[in-house]
Protein backbone atom coordinates (compact mmCIF):
# COMPACT_ATOMS: atom_id res chain seq x y z
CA UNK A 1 105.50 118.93 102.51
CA UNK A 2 104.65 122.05 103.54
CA UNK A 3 102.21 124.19 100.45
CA UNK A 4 103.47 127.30 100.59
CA UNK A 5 107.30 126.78 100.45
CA UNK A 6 107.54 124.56 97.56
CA UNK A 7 108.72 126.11 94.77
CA UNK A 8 106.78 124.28 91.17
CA UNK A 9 103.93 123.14 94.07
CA UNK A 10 103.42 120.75 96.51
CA UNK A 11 102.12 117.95 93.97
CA UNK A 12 105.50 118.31 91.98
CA UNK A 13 107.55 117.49 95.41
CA UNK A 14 105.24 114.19 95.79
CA UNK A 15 105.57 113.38 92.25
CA UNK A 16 109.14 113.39 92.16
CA UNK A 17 109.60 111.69 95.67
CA UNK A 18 107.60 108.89 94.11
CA UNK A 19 109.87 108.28 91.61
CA UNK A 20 112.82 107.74 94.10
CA UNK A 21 113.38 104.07 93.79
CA UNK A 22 112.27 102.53 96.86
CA UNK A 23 110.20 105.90 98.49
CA UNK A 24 107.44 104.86 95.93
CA UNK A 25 105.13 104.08 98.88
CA UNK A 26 106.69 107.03 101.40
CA UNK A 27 103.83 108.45 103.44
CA UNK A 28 103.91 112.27 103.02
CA UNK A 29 101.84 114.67 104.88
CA UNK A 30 100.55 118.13 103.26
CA UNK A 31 101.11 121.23 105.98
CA UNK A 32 98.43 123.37 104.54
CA UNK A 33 97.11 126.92 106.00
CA UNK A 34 93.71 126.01 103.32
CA UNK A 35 91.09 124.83 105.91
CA UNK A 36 88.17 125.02 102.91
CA UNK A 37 85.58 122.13 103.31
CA UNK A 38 87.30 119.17 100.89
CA UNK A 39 90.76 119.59 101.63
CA UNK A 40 91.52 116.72 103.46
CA UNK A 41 89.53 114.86 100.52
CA UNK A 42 91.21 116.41 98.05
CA UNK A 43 94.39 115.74 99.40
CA UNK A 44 93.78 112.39 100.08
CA UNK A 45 93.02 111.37 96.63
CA UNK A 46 95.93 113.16 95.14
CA UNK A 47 98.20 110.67 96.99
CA UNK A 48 99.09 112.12 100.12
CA UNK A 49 98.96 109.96 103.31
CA UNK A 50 97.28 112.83 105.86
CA UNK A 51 97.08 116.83 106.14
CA UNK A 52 97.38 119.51 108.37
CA UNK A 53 96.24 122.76 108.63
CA UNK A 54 98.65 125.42 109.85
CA UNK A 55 99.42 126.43 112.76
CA UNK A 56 100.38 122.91 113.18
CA UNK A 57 99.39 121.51 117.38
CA UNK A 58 101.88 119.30 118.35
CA UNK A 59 98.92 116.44 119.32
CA UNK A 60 97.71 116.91 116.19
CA UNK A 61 101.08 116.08 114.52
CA UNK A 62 101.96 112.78 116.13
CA UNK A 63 98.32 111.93 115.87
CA UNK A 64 98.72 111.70 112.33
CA UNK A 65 102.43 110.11 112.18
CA UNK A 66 100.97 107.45 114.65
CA UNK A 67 97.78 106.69 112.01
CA UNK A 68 100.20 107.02 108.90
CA UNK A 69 102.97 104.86 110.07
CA UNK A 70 100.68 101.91 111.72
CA UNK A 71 98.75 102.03 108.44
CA UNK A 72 102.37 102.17 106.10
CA UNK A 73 102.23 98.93 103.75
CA UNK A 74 105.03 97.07 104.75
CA UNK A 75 107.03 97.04 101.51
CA UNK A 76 110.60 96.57 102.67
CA UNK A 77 111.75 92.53 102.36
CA UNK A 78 112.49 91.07 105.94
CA UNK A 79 115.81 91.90 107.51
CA UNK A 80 117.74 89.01 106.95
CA UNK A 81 118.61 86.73 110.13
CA UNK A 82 121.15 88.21 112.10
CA UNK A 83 123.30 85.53 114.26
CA UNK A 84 125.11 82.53 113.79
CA UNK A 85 125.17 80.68 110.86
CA UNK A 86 122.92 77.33 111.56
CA UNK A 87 124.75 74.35 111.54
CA UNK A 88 125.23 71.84 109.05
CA UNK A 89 122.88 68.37 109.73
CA UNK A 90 123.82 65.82 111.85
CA UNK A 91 125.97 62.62 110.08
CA UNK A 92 124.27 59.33 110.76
């Protein structure tokens, strides 16, 4: 979510993307040009999963994707098994 271009505010974006059934947990990073000691803090604790201060370096970017994703709850239910059916027991 990038501050700046958000019309209502950044924190009204996240609110309503949490209330998308099934994004409740949807890691979302703040693009921020604010570099004032606390940001990343503050940002943290109002639910975001990482920020970044603009201009964004590309290292910088996946950096945080890589730590965000591996750290991602796993929410979604297992993909169900995809192959052939198992067979039915053996008749004695």
């Amino acid at each position: 979510v990038d501050a700046r271009a958000q019309e209502g505010g950044e924190d009204d974006v996240l609110r309503r993307l949490r209330t998308v059934p099934g994004q409740e947990h949807l890691p979302v990073v703040l693009l921020s040009s604010i570099t004032a000691a606390g940001t990343r803090s503050s940002v943290l604790t109002r639910g975001y999963a990482g920020v970044l201060t603009k201009p964004v370096r590309r290292r910088a970017l996946l950096d945080l994707l890589a730590e965000v994703l591996q750290a991602r709850p796993q929410e979604r239910p297992a993909a169900p098994r995809r192959g052939p059916p198992s067979a039915p027991p053996p008749r004695r």
